[in-house]
N, C-alpha and C. Protein backbone atom coordinates (compact mmCIF):
# COMPACT_ATOMS: atom_id res chain seq x y z
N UNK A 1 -5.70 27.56 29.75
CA UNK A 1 -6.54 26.40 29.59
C UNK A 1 -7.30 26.44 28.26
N UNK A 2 -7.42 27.49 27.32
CA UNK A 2 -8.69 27.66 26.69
C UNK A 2 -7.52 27.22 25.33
N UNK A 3 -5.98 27.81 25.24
CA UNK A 3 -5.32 27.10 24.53
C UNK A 3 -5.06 25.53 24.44
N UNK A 4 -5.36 25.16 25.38
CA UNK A 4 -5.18 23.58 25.59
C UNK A 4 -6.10 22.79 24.96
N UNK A 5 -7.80 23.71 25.07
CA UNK A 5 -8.82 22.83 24.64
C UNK A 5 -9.04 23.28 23.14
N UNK A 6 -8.56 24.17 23.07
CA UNK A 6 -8.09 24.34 21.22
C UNK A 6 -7.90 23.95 20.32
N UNK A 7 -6.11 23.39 21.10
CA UNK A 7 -5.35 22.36 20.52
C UNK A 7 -5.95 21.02 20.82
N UNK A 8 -6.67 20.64 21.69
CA UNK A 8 -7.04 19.47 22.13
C UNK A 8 -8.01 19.06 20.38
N UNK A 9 -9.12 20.18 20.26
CA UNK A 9 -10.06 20.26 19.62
C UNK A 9 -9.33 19.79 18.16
N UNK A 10 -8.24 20.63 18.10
CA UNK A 10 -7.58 20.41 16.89
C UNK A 10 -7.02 18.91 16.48
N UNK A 11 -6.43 18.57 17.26
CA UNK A 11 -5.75 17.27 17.41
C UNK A 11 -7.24 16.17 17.29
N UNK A 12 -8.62 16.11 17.48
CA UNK A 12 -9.18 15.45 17.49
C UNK A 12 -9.89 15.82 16.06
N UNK A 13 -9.91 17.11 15.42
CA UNK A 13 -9.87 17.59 13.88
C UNK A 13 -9.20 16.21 13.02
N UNK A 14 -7.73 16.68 13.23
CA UNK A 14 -6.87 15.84 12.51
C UNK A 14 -7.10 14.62 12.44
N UNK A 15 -6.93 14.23 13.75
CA UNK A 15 -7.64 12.66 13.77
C UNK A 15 -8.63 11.99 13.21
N UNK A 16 -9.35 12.71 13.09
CA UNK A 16 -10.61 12.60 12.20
C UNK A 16 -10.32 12.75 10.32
N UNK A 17 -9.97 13.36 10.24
CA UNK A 17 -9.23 13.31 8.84
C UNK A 17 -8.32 12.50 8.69
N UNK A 18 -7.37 12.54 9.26
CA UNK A 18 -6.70 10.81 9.31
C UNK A 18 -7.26 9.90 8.68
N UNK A 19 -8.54 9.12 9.75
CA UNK A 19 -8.94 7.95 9.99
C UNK A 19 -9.86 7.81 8.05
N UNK A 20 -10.71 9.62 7.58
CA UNK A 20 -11.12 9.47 6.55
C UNK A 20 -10.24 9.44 5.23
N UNK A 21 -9.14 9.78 5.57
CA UNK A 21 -8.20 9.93 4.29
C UNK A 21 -7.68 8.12 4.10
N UNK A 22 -7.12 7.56 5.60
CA UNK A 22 -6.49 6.24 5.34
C UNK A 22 -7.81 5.41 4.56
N UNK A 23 -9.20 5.80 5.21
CA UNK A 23 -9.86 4.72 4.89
C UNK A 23 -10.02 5.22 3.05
N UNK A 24 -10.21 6.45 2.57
CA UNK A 24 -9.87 6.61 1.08
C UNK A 24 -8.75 5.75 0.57
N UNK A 25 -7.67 6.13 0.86
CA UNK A 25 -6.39 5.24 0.27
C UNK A 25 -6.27 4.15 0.55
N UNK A 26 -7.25 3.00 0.99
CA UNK A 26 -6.94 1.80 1.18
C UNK A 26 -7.41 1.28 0.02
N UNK A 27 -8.53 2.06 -0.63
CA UNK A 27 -8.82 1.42 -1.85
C UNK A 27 -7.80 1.71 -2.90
N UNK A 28 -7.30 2.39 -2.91
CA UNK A 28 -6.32 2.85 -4.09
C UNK A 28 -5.15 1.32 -4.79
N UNK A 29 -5.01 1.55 -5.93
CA UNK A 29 -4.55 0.19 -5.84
C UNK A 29 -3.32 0.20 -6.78
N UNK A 30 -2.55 -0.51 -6.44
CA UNK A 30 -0.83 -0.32 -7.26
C UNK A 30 -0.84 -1.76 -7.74
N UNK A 31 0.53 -2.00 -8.06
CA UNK A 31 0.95 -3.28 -9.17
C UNK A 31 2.60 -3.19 -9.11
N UNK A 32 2.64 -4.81 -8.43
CA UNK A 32 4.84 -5.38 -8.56
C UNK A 32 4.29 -5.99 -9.47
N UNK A 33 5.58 -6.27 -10.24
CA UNK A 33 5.82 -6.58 -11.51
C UNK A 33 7.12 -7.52 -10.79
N UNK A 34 7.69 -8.59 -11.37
CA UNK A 34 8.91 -9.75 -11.87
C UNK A 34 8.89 -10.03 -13.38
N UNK A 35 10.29 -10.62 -13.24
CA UNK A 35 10.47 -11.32 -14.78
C UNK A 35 9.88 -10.48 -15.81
N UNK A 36 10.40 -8.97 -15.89
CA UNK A 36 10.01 -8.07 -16.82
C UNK A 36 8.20 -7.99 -17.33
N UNK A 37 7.73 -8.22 -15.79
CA UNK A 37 6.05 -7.87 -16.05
C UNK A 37 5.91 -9.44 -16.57
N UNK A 38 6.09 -10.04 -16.71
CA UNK A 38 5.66 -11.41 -17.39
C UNK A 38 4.58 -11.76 -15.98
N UNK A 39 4.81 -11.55 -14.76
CA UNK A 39 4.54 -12.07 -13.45
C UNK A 39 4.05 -10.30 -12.92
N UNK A 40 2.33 -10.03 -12.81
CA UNK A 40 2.19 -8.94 -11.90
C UNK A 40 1.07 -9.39 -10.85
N UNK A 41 1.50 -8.47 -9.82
CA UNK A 41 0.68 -8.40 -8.54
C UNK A 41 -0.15 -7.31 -8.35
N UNK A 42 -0.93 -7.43 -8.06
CA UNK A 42 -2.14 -6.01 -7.93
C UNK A 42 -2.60 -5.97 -6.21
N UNK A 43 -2.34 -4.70 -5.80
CA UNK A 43 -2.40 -4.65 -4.15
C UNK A 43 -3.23 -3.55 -3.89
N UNK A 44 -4.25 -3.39 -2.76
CA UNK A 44 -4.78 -2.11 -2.56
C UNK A 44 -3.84 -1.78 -1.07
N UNK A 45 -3.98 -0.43 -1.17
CA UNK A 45 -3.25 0.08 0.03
C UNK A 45 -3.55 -0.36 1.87
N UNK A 46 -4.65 -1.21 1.78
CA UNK A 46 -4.93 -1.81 2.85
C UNK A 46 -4.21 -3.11 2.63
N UNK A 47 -2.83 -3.41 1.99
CA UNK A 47 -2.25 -4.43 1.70
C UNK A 47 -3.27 -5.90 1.86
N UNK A 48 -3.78 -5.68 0.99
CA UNK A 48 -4.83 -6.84 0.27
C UNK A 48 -4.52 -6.91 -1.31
N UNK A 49 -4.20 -8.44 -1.12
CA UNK A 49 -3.79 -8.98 -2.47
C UNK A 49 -5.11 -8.86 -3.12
N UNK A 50 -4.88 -8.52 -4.63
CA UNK A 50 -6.19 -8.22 -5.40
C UNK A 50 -6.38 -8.99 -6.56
N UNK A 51 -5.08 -9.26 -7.34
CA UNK A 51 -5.41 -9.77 -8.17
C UNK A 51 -3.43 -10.49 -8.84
N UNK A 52 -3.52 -11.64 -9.42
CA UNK A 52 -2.09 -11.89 -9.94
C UNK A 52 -2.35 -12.37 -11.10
N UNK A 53 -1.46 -11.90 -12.23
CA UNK A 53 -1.79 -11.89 -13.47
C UNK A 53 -0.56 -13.24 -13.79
N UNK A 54 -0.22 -14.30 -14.44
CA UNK A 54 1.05 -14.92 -15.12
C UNK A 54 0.76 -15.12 -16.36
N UNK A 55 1.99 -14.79 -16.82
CA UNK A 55 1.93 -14.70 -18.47
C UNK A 55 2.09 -16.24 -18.95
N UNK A 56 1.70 -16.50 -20.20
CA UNK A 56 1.41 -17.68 -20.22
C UNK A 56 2.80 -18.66 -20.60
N UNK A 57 3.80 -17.44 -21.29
CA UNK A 57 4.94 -17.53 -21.28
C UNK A 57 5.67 -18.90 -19.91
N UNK A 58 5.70 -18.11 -19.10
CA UNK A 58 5.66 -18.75 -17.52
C UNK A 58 5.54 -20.09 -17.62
N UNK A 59 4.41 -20.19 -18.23
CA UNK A 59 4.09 -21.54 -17.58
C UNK A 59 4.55 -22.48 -18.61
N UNK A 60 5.12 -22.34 -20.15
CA UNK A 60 5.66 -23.00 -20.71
C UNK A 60 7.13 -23.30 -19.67
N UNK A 61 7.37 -22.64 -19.02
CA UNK A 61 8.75 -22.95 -18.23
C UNK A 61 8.64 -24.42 -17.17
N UNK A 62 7.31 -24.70 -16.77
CA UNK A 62 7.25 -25.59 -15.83
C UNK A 62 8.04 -25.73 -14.72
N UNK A 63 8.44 -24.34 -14.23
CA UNK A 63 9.65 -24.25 -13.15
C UNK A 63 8.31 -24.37 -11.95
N UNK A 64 8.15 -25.22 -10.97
CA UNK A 64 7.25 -24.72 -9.76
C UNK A 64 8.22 -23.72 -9.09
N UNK A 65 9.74 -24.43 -8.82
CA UNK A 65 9.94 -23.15 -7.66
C UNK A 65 10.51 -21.57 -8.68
N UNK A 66 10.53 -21.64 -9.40
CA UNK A 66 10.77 -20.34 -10.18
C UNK A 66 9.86 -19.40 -10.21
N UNK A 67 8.22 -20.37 -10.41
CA UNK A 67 7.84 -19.49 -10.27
C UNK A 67 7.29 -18.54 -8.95
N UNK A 68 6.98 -20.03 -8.02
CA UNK A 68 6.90 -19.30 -6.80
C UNK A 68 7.74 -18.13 -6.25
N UNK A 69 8.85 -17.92 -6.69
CA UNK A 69 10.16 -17.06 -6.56
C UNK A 69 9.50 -15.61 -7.16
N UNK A 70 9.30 -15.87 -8.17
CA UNK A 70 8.89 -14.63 -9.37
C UNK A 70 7.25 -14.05 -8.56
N UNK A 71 6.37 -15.09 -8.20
CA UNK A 71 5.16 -14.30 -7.68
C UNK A 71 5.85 -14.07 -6.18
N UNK A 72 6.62 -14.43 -5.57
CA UNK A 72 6.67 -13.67 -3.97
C UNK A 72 7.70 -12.94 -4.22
N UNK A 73 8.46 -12.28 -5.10
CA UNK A 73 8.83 -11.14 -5.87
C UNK A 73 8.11 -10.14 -6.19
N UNK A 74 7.04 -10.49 -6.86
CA UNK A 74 5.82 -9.37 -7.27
C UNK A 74 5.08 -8.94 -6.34
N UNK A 75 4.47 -10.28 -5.07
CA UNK A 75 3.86 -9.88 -4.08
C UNK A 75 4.55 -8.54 -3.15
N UNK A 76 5.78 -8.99 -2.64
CA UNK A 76 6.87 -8.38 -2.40
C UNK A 76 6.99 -6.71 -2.88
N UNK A 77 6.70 -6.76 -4.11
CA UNK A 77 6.89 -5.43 -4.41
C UNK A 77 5.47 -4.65 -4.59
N UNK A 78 4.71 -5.22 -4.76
CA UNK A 78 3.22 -4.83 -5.16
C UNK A 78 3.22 -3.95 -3.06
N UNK A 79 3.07 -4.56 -2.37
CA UNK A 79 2.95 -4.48 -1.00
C UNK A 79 3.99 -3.09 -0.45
N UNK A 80 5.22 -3.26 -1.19
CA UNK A 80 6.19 -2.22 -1.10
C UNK A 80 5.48 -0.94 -1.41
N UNK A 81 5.07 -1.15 -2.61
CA UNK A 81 4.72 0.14 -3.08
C UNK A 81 3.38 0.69 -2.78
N UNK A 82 2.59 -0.48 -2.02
CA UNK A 82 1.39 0.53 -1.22
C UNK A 82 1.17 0.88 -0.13
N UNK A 83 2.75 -0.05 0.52
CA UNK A 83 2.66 1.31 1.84
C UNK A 83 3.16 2.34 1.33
N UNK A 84 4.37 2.43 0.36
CA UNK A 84 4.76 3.66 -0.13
C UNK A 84 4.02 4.45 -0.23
N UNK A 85 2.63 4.49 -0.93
CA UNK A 85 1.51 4.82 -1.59
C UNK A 85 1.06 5.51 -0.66
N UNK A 86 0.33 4.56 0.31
CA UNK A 86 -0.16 5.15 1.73
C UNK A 86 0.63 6.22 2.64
N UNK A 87 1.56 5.96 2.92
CA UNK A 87 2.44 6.59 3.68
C UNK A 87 2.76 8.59 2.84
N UNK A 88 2.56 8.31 1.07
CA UNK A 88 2.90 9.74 0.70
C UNK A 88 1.23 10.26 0.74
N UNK A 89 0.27 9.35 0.57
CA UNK A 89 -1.30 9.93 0.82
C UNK A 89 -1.16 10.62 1.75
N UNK A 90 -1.05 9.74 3.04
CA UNK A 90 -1.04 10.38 4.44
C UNK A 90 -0.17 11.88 4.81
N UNK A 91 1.11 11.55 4.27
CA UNK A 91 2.37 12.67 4.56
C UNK A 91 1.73 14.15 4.52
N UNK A 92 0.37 13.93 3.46
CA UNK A 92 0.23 15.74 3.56
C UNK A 92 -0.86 16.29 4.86
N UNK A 93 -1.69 15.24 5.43
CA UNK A 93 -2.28 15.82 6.74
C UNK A 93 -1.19 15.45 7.93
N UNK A 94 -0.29 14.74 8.07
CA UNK A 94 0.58 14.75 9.07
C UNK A 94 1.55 15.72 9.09
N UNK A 95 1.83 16.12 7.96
CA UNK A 95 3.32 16.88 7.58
C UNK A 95 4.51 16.33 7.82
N UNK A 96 4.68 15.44 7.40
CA UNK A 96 5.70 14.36 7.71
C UNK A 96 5.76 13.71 8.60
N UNK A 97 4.95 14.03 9.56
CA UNK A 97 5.22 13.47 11.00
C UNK A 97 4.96 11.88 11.12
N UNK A 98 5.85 11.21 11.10
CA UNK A 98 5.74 9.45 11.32
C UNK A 98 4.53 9.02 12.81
N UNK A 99 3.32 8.96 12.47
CA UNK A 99 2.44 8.61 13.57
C UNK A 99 2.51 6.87 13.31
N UNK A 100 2.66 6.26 14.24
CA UNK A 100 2.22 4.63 14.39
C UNK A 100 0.93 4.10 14.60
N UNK A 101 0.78 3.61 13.35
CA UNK A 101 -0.51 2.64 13.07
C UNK A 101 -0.83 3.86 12.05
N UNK A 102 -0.23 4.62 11.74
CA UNK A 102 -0.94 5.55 9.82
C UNK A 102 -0.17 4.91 8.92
């Protein structure tokens, strides 16, 4: 029993580091890029859009749906890469272990 409340103890350790590490890396913040960066997206790891940059280039094009294409491209990848982000933050208190909802 005294191993059980150990591990119990432990497991509520971790958890606790968890919850402070995700809430660190939510601020952390990445960037998708389209149309060779002409079009970027800025994302924090709590996948919150932060900021979208268009080059002014762009808008001499007067494409509406082009460009909509090119920013849900960037969104698209900006978002990719901060769960990526999140997911390798996390990887070193889990040890790889895939937990749902980290």
């Amino acid at each position: 029993m005294a191993n059980f409340n150990k591990m119990l103890k432990q497991m509520q350790q971790l958890q606790q580091e968890l919850m402070k590490k995700q809430d660190e890396v939510k601020t952390l913040e990445v960037t998708g890029e389209s149309a060779g960066g002409l079009v970027k997206v800025t994302a924090n790891c709590a996948m919150e859009i932060k900021r979208i940059d268009i080059d002014d280039e762009i808008w001499k094009e007067n494409d509406k749906d082009m460009l909509a294409d090119l920013v849900a491209a960037a969104v698209n990848m900006a978002l990719s890469s901060a769960q990526e982000k999140m997911n390798d933050e996390l990887s070193g208190l889990t040890g790889g272990m895939n937990i749902p909802g980290m």
